[in-house]
N, C-alpha and C. Protein backbone atom coordinates (compact mmCIF):
# COMPACT_ATOMS: atom_id res chain seq x y z
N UNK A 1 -1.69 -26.88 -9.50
CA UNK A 1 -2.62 -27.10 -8.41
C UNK A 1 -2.35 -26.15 -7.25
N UNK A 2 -1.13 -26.20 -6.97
CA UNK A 2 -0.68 -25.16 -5.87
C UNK A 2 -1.05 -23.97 -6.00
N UNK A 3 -0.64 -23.23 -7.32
CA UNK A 3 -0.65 -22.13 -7.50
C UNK A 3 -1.77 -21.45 -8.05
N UNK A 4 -3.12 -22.62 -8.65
CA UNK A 4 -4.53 -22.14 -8.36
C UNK A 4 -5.02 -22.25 -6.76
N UNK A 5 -5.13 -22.36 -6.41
CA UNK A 5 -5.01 -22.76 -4.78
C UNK A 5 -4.65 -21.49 -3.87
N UNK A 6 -3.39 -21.37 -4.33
CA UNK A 6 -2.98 -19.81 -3.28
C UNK A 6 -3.41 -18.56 -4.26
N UNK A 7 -3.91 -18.53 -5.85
CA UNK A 7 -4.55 -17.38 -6.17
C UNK A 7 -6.03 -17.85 -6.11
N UNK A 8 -6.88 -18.63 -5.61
CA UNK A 8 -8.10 -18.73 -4.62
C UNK A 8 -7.92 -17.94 -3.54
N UNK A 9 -7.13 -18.41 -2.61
CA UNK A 9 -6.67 -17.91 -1.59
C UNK A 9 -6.40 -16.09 -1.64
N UNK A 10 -5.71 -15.88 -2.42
CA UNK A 10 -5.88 -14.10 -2.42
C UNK A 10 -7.25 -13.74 -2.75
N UNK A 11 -7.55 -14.74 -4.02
CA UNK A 11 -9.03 -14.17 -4.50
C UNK A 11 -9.74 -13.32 -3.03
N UNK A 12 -10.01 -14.72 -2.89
CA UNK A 12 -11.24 -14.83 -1.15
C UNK A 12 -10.17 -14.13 -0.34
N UNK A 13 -9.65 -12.87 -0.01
CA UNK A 13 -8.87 -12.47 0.86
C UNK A 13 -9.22 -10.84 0.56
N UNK A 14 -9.23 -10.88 -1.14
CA UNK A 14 -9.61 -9.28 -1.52
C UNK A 14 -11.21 -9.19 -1.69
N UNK A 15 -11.22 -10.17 -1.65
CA UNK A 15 -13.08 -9.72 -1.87
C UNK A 15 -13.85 -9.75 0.00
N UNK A 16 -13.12 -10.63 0.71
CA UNK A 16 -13.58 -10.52 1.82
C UNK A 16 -13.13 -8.78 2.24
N UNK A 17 -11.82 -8.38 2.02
CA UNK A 17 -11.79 -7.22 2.54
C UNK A 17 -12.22 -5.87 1.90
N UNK A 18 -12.71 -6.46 0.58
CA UNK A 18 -14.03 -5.35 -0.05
C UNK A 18 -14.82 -5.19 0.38
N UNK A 19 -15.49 -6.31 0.96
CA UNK A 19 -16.72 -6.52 1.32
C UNK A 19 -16.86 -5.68 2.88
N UNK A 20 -15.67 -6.27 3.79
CA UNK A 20 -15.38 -5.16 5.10
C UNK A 20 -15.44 -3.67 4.93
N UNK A 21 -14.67 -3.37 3.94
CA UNK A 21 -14.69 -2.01 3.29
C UNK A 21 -16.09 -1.34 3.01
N UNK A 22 -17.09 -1.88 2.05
CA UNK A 22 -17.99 -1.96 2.09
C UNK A 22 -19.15 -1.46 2.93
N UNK A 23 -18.82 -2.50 4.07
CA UNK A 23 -19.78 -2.68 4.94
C UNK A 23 -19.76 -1.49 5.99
N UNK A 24 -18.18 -1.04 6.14
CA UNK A 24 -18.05 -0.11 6.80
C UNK A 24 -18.02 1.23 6.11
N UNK A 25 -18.49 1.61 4.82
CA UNK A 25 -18.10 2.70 4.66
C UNK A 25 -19.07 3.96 5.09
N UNK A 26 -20.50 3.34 5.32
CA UNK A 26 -21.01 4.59 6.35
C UNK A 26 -20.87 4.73 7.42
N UNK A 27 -20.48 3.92 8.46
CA UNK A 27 -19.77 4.54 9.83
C UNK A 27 -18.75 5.73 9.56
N UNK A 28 -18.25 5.30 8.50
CA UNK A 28 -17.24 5.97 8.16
C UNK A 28 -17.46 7.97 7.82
N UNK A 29 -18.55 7.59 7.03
CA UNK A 29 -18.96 8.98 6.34
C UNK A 29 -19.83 9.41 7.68
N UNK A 30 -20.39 8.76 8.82
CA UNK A 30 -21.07 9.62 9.93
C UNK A 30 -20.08 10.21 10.89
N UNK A 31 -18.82 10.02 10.26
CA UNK A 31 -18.15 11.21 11.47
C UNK A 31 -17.98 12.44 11.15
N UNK A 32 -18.43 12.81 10.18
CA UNK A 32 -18.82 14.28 9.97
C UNK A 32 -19.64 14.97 9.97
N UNK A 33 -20.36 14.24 11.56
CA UNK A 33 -21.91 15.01 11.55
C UNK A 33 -22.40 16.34 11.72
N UNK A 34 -23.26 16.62 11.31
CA UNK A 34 -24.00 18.11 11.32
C UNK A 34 -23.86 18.87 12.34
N UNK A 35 -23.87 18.31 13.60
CA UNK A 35 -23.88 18.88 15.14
C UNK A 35 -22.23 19.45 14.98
N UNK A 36 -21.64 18.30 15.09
CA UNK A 36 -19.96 18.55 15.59
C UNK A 36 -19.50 20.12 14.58
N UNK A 37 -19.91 19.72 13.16
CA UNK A 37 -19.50 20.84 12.26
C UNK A 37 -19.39 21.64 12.72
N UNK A 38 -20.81 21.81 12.75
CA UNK A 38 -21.42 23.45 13.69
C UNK A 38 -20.80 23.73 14.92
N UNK A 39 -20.95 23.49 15.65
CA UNK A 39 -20.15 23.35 17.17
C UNK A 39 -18.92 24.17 17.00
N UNK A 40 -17.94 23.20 16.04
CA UNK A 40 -16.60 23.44 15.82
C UNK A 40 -16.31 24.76 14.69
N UNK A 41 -17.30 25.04 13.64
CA UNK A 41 -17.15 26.40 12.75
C UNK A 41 -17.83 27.41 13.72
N UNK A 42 -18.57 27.26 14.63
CA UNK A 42 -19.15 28.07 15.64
C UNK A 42 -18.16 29.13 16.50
N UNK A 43 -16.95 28.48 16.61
CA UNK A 43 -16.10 28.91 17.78
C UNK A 43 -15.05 29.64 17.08
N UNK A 44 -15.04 29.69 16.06
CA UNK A 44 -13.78 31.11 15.74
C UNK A 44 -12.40 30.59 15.15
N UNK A 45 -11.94 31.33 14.65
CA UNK A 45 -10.67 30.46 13.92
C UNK A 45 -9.20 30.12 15.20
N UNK A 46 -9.98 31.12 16.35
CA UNK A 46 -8.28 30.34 17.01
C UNK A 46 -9.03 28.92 17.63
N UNK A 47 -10.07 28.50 18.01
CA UNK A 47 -10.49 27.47 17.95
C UNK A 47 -10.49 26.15 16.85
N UNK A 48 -10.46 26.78 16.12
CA UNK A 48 -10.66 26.11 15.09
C UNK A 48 -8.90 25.47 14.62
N UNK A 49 -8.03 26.50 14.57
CA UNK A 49 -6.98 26.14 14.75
C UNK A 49 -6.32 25.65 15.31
N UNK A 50 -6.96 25.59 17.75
CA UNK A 50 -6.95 24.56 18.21
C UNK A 50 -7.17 23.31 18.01
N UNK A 51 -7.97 23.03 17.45
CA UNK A 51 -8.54 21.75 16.86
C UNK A 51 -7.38 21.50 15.79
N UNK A 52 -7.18 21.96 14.94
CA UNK A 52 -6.52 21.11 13.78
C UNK A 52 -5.30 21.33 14.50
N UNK A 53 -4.45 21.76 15.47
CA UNK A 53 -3.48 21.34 16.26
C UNK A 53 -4.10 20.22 17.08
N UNK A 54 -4.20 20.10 17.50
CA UNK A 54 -4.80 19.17 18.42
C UNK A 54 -5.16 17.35 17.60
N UNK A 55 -5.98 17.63 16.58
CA UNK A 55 -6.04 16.59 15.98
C UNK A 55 -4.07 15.85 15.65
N UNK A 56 -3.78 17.31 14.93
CA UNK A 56 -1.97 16.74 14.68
C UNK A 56 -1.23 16.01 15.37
N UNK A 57 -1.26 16.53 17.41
CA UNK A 57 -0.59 16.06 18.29
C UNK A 57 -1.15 15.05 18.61
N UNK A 58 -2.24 14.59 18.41
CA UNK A 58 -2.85 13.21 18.81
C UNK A 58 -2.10 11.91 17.75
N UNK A 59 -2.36 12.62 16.67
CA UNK A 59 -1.89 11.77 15.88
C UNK A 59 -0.34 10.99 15.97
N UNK A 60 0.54 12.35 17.00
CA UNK A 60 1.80 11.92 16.82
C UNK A 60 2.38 10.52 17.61
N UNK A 61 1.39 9.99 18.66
CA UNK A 61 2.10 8.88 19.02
C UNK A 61 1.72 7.58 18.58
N UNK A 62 0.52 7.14 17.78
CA UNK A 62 -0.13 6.40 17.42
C UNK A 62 1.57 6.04 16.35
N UNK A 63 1.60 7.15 15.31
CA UNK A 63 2.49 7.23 14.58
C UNK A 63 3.83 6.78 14.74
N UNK A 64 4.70 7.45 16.18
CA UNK A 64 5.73 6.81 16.71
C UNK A 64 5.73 5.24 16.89
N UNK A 65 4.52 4.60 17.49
CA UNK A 65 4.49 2.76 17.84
C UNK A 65 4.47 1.93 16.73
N UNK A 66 4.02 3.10 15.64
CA UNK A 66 3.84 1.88 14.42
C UNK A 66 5.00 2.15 13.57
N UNK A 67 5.94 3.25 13.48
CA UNK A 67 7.02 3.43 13.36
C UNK A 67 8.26 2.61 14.09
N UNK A 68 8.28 2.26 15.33
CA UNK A 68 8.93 1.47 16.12
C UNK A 68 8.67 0.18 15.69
N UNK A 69 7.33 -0.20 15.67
CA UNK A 69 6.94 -1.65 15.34
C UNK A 69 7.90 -1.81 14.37
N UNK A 70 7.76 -1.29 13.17
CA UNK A 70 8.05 -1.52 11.63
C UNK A 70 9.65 -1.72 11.74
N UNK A 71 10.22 -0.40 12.55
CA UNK A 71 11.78 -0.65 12.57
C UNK A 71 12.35 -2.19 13.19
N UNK A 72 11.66 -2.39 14.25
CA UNK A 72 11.73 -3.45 15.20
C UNK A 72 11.98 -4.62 14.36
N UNK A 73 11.15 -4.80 13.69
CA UNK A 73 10.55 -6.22 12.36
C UNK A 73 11.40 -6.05 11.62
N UNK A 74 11.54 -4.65 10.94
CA UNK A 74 12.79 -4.48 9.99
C UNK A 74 14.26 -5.65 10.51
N UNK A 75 14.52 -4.56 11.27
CA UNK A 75 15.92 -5.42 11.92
C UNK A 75 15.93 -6.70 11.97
N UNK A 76 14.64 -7.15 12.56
CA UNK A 76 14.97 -8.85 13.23
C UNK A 76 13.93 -9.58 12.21
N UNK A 77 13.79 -9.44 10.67
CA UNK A 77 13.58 -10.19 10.17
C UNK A 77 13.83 -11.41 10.02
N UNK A 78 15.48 -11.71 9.77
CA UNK A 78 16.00 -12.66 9.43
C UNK A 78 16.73 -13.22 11.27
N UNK A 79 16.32 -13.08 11.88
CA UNK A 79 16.66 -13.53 13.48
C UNK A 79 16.00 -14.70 13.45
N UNK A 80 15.38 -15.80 12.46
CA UNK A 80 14.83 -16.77 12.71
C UNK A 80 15.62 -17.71 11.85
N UNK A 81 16.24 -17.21 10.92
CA UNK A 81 17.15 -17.46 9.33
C UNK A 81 18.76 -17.46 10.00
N UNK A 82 18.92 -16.80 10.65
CA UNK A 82 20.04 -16.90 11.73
C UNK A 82 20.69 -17.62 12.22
N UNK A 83 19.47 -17.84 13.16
CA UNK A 83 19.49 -18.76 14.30
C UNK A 83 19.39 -20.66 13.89
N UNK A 84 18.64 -20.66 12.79
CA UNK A 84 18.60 -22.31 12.08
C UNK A 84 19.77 -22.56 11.90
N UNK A 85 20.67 -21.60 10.92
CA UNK A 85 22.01 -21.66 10.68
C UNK A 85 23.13 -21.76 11.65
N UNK A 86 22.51 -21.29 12.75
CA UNK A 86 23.79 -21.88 13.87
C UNK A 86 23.93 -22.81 14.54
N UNK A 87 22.48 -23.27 14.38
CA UNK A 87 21.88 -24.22 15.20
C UNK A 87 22.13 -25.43 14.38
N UNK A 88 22.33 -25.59 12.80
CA UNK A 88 22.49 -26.11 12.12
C UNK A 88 24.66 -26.27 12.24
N UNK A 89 25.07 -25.60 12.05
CA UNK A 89 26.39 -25.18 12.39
C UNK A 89 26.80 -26.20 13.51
N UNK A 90 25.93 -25.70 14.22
CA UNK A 90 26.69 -26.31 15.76
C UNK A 90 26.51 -27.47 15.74
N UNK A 91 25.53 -28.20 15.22
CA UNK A 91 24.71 -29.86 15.31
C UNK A 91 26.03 -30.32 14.62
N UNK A 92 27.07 -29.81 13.77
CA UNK A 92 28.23 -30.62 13.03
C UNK A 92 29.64 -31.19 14.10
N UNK A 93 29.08 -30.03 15.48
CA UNK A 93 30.24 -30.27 16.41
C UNK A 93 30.32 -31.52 17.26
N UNK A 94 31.47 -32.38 17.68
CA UNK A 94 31.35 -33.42 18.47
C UNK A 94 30.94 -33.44 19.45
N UNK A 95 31.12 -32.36 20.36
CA UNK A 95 31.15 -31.81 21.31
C UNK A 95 30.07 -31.08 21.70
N UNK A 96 29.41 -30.99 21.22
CA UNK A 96 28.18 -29.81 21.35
C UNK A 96 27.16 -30.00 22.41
N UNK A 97 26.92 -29.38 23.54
CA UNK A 97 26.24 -29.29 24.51
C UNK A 97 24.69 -28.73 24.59
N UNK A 98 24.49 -28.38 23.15
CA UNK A 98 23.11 -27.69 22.94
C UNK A 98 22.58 -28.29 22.08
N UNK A 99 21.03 -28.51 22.33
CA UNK A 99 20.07 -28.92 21.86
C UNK A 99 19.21 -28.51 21.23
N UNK A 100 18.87 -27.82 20.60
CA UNK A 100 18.17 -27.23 19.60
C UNK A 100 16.91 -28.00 18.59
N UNK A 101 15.32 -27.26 19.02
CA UNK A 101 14.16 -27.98 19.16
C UNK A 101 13.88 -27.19 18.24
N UNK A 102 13.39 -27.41 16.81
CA UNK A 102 12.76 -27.04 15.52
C UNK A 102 11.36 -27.48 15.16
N UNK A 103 10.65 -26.40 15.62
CA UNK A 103 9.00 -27.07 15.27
C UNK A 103 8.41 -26.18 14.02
N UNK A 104 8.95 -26.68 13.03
CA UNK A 104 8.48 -25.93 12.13
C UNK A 104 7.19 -26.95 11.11
């Protein structure tokens, strides 16, 4: 029962995000419109080479935050797996001055 249940659950998860996919894929294909082309093959290759520098350096900090994110999460995965365990630990002491609130 469970485990038809959570492969429902993916089912309706990949088809909803087909369907997003989908829906968006001509926004997608209009950013290569006719005007911009021209514009941009118009102006010469050190232009043109501006541009594909330019696109690169833009790209680079978007890149750095989601790089940081990822490391960030990396590390402190188990900072929740941790912390039960000490909290669990400590609840054995007579003495123990801390209170520890589990809303899971």
């Amino acid at each position: 029962m469970i485990r038809t249940r959570r492969f429902f659950e993916l089912l309706f998860g990949a088809m909803t995000l087909l369907a997003g996919t989908m829906i968006s894929a001509p926004a997608a294909f209009a950013q290569g419109c006719a005007l911009c082309y021209n514009d941009a093959s118009a102006t010469g290759p050190h232009a043109e080479a501006a541009l594909r520098h330019g696109i690169l350096i833009l790209l680079i900090p978007p890149m750095l935050i989601f790089s940081g994110l990822f490391v960030m999460l990396y590390r402190r995965r188990n900072a929740h797996h941790e912390a039960s365990q000490l909290a669990s630990g400590a609840g054995s002491m007579s003495a123990s001055s801390e209170f520890v609130l589990h809303l899971d």
